[in-house]
N, C-alpha and C. Protein backbone atom coordinates (compact mmCIF):
# COMPACT_ATOMS: atom_id res chain seq x y z
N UNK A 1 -29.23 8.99 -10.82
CA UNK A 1 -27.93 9.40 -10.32
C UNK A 1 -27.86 10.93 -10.31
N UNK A 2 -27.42 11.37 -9.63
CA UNK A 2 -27.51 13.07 -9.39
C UNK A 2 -26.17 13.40 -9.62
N UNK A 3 -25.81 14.22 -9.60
CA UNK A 3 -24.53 15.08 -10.59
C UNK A 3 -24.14 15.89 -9.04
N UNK A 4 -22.61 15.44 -9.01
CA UNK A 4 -22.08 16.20 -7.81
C UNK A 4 -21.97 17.77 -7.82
N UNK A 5 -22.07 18.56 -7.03
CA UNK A 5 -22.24 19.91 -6.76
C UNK A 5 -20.38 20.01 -6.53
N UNK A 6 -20.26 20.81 -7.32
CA UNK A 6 -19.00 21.63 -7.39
C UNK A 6 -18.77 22.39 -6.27
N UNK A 7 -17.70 22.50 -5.24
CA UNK A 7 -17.67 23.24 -3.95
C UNK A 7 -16.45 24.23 -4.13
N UNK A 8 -16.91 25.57 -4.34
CA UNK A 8 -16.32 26.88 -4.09
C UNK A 8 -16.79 27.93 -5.23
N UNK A 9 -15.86 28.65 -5.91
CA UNK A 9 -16.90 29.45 -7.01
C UNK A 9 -15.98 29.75 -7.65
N UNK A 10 -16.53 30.36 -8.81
CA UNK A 10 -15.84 31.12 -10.11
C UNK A 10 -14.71 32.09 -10.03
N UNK A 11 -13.61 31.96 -10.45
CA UNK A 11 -12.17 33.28 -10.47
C UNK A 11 -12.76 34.28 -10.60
N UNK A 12 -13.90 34.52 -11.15
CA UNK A 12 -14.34 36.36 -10.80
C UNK A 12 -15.11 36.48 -10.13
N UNK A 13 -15.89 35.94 -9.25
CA UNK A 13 -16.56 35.60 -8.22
C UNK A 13 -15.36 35.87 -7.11
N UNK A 14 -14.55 34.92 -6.86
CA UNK A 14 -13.46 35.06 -5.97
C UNK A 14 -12.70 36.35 -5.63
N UNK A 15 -12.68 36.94 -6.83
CA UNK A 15 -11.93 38.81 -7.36
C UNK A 15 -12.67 39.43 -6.46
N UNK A 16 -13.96 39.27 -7.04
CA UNK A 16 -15.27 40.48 -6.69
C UNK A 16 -14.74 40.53 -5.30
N UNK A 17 -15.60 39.21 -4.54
CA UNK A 17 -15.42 38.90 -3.26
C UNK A 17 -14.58 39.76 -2.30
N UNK A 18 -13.38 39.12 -2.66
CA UNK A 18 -11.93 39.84 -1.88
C UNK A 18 -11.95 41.44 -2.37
N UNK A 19 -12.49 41.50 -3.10
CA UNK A 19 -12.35 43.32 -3.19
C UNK A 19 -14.02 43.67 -2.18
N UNK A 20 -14.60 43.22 -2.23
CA UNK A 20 -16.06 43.95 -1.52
C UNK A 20 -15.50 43.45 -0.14
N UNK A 21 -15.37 42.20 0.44
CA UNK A 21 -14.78 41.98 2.12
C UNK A 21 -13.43 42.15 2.95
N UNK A 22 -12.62 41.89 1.61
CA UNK A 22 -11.34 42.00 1.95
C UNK A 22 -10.90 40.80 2.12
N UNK A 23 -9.50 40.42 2.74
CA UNK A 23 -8.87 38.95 2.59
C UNK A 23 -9.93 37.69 3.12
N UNK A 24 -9.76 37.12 2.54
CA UNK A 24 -10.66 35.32 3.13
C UNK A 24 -9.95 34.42 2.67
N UNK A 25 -10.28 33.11 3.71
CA UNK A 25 -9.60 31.97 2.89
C UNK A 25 -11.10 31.09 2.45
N UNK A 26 -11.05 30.57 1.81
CA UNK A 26 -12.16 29.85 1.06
C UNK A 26 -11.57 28.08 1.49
N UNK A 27 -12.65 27.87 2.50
CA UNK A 27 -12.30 26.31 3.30
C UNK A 27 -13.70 25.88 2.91
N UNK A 28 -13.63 24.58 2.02
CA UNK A 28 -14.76 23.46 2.01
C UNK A 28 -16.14 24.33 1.96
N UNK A 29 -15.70 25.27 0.95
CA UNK A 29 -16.48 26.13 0.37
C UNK A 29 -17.30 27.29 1.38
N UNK A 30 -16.77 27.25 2.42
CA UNK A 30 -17.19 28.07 3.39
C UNK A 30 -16.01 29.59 3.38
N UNK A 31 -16.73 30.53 3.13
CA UNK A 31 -15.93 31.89 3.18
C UNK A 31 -15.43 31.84 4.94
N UNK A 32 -14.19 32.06 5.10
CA UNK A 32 -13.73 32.63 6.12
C UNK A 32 -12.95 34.13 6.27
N UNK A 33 -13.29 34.99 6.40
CA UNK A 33 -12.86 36.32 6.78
C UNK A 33 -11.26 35.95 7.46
N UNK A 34 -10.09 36.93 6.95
CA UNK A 34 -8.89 37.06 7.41
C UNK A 34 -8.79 38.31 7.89
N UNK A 35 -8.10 38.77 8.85
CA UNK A 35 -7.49 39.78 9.91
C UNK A 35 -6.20 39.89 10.38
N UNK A 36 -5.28 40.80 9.83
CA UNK A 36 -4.31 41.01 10.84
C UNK A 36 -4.34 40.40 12.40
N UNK A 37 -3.13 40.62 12.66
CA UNK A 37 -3.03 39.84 13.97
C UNK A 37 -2.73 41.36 14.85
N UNK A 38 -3.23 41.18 16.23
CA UNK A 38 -3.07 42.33 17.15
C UNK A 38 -1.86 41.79 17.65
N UNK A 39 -1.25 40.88 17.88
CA UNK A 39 0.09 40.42 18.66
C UNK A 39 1.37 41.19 17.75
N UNK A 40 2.09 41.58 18.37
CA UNK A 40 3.19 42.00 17.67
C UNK A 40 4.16 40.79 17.49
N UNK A 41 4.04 40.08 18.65
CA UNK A 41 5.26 38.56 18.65
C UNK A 41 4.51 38.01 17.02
N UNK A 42 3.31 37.59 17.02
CA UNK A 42 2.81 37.24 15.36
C UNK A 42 3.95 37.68 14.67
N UNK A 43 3.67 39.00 13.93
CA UNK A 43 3.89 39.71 12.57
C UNK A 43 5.87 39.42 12.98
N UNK A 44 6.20 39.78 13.99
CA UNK A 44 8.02 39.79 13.88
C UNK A 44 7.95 38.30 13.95
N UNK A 45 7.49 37.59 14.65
CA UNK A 45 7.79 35.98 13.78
C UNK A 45 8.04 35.39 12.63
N UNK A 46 7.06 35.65 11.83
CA UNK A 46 6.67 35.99 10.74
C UNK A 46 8.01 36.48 9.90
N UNK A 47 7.79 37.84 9.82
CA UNK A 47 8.75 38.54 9.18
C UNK A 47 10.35 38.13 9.49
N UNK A 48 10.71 37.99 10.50
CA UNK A 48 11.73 37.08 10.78
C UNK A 48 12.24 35.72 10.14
N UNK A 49 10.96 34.80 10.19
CA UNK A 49 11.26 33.78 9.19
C UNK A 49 11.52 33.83 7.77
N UNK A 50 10.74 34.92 7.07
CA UNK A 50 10.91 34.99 5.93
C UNK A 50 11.97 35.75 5.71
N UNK A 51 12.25 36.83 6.14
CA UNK A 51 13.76 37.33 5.77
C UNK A 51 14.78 36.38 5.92
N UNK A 52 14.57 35.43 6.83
CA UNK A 52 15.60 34.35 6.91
C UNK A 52 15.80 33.33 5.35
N UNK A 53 14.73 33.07 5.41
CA UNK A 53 14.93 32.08 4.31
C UNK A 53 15.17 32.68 2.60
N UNK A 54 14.66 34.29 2.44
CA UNK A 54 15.29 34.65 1.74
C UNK A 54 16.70 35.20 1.73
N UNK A 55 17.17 35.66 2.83
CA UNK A 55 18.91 35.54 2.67
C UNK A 55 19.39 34.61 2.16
N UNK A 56 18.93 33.52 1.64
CA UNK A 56 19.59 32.36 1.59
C UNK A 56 19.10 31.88 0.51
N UNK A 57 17.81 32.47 -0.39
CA UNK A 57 17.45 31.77 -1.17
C UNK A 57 17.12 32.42 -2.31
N UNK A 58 17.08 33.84 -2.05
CA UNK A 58 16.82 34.72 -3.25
C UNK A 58 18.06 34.87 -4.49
N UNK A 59 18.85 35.05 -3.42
CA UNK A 59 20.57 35.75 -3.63
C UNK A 59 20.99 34.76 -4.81
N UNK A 60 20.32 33.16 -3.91
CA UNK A 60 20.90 32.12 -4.72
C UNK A 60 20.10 31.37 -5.96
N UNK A 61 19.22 32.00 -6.20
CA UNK A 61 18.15 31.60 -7.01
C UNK A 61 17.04 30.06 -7.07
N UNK A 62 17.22 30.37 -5.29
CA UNK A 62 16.01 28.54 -5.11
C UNK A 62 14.84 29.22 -4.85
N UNK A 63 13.91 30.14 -4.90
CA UNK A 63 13.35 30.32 -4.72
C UNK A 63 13.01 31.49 -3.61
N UNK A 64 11.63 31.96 -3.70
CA UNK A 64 11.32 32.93 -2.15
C UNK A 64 10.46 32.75 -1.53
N UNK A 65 10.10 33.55 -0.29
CA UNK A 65 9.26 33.64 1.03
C UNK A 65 8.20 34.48 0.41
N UNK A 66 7.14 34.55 1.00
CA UNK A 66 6.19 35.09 1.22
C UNK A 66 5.18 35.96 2.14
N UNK A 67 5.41 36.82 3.02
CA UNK A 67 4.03 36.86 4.08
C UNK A 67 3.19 36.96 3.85
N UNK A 68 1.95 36.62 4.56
CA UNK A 68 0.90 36.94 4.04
C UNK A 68 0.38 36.85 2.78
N UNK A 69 0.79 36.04 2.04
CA UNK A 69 0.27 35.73 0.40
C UNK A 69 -0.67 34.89 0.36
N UNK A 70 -1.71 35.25 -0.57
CA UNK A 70 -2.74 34.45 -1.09
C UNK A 70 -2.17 33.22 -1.80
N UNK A 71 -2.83 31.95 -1.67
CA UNK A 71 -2.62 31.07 -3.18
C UNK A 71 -4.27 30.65 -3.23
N UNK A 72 -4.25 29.87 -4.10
CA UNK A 72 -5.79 29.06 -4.49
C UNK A 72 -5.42 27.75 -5.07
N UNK A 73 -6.29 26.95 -4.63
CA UNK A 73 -6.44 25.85 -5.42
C UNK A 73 -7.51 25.73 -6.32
N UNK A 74 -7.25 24.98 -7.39
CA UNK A 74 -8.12 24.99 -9.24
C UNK A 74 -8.18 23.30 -9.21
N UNK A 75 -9.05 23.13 -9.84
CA UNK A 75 -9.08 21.83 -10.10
C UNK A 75 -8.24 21.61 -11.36
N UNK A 76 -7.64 20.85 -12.24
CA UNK A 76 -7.24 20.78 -13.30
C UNK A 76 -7.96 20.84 -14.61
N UNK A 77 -9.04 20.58 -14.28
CA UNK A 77 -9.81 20.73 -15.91
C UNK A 77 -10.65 21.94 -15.61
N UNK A 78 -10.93 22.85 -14.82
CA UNK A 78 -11.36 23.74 -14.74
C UNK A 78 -10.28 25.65 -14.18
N UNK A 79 -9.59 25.94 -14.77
CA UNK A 79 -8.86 27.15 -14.38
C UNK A 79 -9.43 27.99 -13.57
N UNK A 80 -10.65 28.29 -13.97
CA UNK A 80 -11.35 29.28 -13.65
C UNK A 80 -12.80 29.17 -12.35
N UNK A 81 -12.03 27.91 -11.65
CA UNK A 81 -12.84 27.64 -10.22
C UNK A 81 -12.09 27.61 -9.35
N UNK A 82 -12.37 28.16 -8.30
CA UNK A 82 -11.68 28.28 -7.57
C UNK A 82 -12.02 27.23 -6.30
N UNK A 83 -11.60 26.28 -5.88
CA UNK A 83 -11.85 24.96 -4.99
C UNK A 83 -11.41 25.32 -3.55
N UNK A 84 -10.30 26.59 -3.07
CA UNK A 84 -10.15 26.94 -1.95
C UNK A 84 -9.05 27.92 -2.00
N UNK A 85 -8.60 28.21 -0.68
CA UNK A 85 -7.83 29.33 -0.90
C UNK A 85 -7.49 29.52 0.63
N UNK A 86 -6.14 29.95 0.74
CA UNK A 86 -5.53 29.82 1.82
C UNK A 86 -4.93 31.41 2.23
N UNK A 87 -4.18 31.79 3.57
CA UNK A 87 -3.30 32.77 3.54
C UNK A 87 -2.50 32.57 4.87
N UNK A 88 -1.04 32.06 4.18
CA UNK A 88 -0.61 31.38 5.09
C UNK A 88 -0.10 32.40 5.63
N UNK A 89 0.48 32.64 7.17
CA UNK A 89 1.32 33.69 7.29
C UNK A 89 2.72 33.96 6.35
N UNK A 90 3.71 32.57 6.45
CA UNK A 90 4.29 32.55 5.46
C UNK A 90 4.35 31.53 4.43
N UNK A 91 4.70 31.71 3.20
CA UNK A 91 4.90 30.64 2.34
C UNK A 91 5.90 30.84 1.66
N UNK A 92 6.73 29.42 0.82
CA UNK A 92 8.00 29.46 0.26
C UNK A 92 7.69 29.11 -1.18
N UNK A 93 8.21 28.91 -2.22
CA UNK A 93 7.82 28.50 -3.45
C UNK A 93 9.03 28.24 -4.36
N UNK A 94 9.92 27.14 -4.83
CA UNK A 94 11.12 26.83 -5.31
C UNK A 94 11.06 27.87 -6.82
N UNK A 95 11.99 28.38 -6.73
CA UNK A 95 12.08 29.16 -8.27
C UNK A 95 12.07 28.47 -9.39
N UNK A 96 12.03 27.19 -9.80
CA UNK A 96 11.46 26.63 -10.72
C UNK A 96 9.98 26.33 -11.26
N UNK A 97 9.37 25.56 -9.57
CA UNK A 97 8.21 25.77 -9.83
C UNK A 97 7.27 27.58 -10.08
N UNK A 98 7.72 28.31 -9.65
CA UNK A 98 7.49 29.94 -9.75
C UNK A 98 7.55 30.42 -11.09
N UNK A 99 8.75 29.87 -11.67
CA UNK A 99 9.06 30.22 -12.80
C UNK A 99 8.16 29.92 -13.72
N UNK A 100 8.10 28.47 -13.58
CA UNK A 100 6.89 27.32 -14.70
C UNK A 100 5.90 28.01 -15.09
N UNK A 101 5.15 28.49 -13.14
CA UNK A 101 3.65 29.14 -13.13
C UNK A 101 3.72 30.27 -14.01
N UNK A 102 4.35 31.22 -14.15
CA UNK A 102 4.83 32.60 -14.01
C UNK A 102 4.38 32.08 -16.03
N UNK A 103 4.90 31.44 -16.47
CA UNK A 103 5.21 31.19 -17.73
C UNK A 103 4.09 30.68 -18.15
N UNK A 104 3.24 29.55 -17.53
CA UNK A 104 2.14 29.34 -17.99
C UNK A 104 1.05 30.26 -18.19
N UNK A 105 0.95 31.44 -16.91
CA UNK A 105 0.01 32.03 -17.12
C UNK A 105 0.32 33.20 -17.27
N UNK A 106 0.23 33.64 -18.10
CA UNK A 106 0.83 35.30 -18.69
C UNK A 106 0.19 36.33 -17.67
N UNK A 107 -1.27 35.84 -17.21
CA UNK A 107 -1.61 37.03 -16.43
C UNK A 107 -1.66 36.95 -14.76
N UNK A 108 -0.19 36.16 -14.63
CA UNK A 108 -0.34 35.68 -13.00
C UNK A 108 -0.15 37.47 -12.20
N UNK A 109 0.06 38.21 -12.57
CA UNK A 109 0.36 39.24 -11.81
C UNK A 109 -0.99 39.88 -11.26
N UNK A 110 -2.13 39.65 -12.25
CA UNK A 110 -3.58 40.18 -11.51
C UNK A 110 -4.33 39.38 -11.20
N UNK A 111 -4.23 37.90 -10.98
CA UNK A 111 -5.02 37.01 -10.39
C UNK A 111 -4.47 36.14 -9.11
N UNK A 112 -5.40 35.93 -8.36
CA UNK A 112 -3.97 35.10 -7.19
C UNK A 112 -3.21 33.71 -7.47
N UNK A 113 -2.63 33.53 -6.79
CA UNK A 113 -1.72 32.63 -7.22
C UNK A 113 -2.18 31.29 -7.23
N UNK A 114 -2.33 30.59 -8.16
CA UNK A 114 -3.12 29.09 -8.23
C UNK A 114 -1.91 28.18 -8.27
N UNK A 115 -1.23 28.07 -7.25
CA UNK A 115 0.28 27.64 -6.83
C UNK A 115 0.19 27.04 -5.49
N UNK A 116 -0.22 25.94 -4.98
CA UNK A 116 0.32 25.09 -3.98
C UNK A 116 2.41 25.56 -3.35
N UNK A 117 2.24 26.23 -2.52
CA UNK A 117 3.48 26.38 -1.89
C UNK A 117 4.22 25.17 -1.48
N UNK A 118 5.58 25.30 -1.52
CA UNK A 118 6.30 24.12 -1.18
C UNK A 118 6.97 23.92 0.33
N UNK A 119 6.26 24.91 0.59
CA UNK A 119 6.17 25.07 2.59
C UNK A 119 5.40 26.02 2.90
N UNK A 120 4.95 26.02 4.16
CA UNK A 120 3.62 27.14 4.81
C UNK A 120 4.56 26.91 6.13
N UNK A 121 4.41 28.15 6.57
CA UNK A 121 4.65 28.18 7.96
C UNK A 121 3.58 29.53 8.72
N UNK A 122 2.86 28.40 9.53
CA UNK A 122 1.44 29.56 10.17
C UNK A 122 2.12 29.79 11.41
N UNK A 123 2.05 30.88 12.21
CA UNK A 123 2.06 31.61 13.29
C UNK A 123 1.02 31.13 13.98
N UNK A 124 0.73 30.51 15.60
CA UNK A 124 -0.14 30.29 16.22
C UNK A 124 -0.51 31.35 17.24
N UNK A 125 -1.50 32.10 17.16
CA UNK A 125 -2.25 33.17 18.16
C UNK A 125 -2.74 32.69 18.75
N UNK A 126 -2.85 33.25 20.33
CA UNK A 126 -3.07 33.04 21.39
C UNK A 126 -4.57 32.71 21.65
N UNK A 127 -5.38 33.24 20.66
CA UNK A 127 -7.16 32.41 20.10
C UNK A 127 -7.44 31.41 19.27
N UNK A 128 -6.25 31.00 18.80
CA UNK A 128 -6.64 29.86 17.71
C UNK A 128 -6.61 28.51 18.42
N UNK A 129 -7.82 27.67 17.72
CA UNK A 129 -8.43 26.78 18.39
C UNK A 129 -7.27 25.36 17.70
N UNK A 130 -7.22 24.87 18.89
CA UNK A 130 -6.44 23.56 18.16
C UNK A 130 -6.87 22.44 17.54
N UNK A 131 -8.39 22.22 17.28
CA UNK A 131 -8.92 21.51 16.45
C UNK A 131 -8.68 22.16 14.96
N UNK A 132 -9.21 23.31 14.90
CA UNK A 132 -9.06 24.19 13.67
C UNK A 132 -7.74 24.20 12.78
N UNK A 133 -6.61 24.87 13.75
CA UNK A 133 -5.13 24.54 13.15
C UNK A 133 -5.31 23.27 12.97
N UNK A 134 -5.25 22.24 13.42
CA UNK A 134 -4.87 21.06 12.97
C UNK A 134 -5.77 20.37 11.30
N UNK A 135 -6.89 21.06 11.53
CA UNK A 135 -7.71 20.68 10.34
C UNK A 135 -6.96 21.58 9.23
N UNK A 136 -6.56 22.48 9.65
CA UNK A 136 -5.42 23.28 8.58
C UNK A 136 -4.68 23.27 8.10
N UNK A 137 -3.36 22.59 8.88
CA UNK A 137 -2.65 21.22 8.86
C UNK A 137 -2.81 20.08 7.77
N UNK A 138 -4.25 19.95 8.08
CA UNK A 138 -4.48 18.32 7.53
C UNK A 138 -4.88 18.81 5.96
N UNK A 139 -5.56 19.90 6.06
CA UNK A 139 -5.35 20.82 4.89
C UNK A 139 -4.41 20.76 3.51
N UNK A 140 -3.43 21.44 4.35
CA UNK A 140 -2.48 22.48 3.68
C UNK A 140 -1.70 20.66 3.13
N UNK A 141 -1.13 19.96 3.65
CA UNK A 141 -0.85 18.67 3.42
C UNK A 141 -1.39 18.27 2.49
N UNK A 142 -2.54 18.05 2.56
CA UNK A 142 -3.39 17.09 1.47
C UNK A 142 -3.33 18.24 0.15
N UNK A 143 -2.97 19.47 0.00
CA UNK A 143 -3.23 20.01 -0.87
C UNK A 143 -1.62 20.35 -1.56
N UNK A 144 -0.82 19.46 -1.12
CA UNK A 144 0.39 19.06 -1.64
C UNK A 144 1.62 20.22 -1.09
N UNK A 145 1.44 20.83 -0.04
CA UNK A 145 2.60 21.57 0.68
C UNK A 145 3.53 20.17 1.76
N UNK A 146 4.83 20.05 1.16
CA UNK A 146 5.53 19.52 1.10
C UNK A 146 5.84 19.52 2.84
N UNK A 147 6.21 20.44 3.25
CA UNK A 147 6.46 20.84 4.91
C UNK A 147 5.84 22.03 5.32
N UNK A 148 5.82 21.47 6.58
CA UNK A 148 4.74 22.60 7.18
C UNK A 148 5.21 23.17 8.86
N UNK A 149 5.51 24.46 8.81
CA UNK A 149 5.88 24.67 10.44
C UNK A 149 4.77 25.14 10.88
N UNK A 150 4.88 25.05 12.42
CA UNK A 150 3.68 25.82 13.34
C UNK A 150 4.61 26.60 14.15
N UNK A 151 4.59 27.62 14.28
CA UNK A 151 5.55 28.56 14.69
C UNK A 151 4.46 29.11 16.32
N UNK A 152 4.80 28.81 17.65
CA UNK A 152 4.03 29.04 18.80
C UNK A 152 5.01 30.39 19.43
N UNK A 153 4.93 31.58 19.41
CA UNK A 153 5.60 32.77 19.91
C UNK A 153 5.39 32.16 21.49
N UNK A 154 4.50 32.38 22.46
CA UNK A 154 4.42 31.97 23.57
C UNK A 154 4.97 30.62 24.34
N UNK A 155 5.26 30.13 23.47
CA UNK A 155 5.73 28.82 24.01
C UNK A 155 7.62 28.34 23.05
N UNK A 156 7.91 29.07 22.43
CA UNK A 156 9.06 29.66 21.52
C UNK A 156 9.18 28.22 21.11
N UNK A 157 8.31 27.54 20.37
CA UNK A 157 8.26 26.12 20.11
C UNK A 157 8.01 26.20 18.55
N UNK A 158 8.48 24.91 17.35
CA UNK A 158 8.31 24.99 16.34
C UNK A 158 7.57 23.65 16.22
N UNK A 159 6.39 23.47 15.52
CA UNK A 159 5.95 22.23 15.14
C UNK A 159 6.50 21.67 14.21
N UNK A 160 6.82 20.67 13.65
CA UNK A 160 6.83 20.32 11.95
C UNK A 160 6.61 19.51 11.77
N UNK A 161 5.74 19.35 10.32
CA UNK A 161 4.60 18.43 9.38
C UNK A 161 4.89 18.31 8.63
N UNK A 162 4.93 16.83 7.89
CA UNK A 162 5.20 16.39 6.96
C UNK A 162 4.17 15.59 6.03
N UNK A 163 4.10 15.74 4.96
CA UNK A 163 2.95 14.95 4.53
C UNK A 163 3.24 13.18 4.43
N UNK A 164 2.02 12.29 5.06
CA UNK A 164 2.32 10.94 4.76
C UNK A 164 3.32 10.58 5.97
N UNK A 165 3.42 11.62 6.75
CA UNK A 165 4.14 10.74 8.02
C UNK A 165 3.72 11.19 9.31
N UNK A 166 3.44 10.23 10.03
CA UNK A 166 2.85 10.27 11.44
C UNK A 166 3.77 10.89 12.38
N UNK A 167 5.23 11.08 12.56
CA UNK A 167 6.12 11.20 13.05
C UNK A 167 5.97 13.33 13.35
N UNK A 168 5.77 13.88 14.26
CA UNK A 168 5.71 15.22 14.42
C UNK A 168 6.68 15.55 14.99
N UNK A 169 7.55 16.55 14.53
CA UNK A 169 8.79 17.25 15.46
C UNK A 169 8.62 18.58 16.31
N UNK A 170 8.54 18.37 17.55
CA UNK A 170 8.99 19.59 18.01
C UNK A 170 10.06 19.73 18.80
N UNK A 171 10.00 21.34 17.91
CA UNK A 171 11.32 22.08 18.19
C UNK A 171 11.54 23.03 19.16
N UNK A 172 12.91 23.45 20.37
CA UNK A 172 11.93 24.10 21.50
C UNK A 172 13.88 24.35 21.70
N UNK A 173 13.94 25.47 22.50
CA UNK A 173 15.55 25.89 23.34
C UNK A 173 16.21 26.26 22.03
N UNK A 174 17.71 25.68 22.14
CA UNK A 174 18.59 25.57 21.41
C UNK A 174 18.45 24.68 19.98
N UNK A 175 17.18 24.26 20.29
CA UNK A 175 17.30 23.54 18.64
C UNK A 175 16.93 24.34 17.21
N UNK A 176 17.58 23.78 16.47
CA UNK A 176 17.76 24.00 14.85
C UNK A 176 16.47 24.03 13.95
N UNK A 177 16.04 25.06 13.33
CA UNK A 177 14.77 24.45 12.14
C UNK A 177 15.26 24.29 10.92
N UNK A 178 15.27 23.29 10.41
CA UNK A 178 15.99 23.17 8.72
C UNK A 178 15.36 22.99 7.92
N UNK A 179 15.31 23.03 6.65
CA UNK A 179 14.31 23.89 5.46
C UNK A 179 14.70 21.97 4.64
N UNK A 180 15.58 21.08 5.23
CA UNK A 180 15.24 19.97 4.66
C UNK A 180 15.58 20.15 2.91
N UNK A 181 14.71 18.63 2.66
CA UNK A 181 15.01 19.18 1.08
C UNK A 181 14.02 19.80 0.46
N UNK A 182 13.61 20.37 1.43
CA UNK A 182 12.53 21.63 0.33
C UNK A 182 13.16 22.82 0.58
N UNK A 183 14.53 23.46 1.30
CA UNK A 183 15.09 24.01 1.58
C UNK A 183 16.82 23.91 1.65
N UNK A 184 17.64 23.26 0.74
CA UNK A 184 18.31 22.80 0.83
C UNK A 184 19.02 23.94 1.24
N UNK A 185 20.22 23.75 2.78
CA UNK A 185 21.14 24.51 3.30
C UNK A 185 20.50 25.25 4.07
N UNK A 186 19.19 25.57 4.16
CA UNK A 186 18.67 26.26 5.45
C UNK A 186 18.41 25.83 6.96
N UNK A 187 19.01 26.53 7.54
CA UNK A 187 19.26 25.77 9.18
C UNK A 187 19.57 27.08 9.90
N UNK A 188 18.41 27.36 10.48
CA UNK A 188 18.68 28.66 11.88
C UNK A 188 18.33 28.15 13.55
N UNK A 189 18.90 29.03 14.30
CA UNK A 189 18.49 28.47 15.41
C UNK A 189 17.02 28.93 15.82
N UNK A 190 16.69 28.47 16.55
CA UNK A 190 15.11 29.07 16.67
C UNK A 190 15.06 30.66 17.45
N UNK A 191 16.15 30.81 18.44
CA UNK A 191 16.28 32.18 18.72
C UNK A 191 16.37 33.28 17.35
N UNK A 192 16.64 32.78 16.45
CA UNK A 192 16.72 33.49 15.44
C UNK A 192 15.51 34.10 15.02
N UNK A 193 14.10 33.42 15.49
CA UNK A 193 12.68 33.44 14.74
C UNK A 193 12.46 34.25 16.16
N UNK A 194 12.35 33.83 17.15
CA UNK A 194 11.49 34.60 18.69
C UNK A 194 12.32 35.22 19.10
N UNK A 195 13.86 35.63 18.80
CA UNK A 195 14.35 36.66 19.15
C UNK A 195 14.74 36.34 20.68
């Protein structure tokens, strides 16, 4: 019987890394290189959403947004492996669970965040392949993000994913995106995000 091979690498391995290349996400143990986006519709999407959902959520203490933040996934009996690693454009995280992390690990401020987000919302660029997003998707889901938007600037359309349900919403004109109950009370119109 042969002994399964562990897929990704060591928390200081991961450090080094991102300081010698710069951002990556670590997929099925394959390094992928991250890059700013040249689209400007990207980054004000983006930034748009998240100022949104923190008006509404900081003030009130459910939690905050993110751009561009690292997280990682750990296996549970091992802290110090790192199994993958994401960078969503944005991510949300309930101030309880934040809090918990924050408390468990005294030194969360210099290591990245080994925190499954409780929503991702990726920006789709005008090069990204739709097999890929979707495997990203199938991803970010299985790795316990609760809801998931696909935010399309060119097509002023919102996807949304849910884990464990076949059912996909899109959102497009005059319709509403609501933060659900991983967002309780959040509801903007989508002109709000594409302006």
């Amino acid at each position: 019987m042969y002994a399964q091979e562990k897929t990704g690498m060591s928390l200081q391995e991961f450090m080094q890394r991102w300081d010698e290349i710069g951002p990556f996400e670590l997929i099925d143990g394959e390094v992928a290189p991250v890059s700013p986006t040249k689209m400007f519709a990207h980054t004000t999407s983006a930034n748009r959403l998240m100022y949104k959902i923190n008006l509404l959520t900081v003030s009130n203490g459910m939690g905050e947004a993110f751009v561009e933040g690292t997280f990682i996934t750990v296996p549970s009996t091992d802290p110090n492996w790192v199994k993958g690693s994401r960078v969503p454009d944005v991510m949300y995280i309930s101030a309880g669970r934040l809090s918990a992390y924050k408390q468990a690990n005294p030194e969360w401020e210099s290591h990245p965040l080994a925190l499954v987000p409780d929503l991702v919302a990726e920006v789709i660029a005008e090069n990204d392949n739709y097999t890929e997003v979707m495997k990203k998707v199938t991803q970010y889901l299985r790795d316990g993000v609760r809801l998931l938007w696909l935010l399309e600037p060119e097509t002023r359309t919102i996807t949304v994913h849910r884990p464990n349900s076949k059912q996909i919403i899109i959102l497009s004109g005059d319709d509403r995106l609501s933060g659900e109950d991983v967002i309780p009370g959040f509801e903007i119109p989508l002109t709000e995000i594409f302006g």
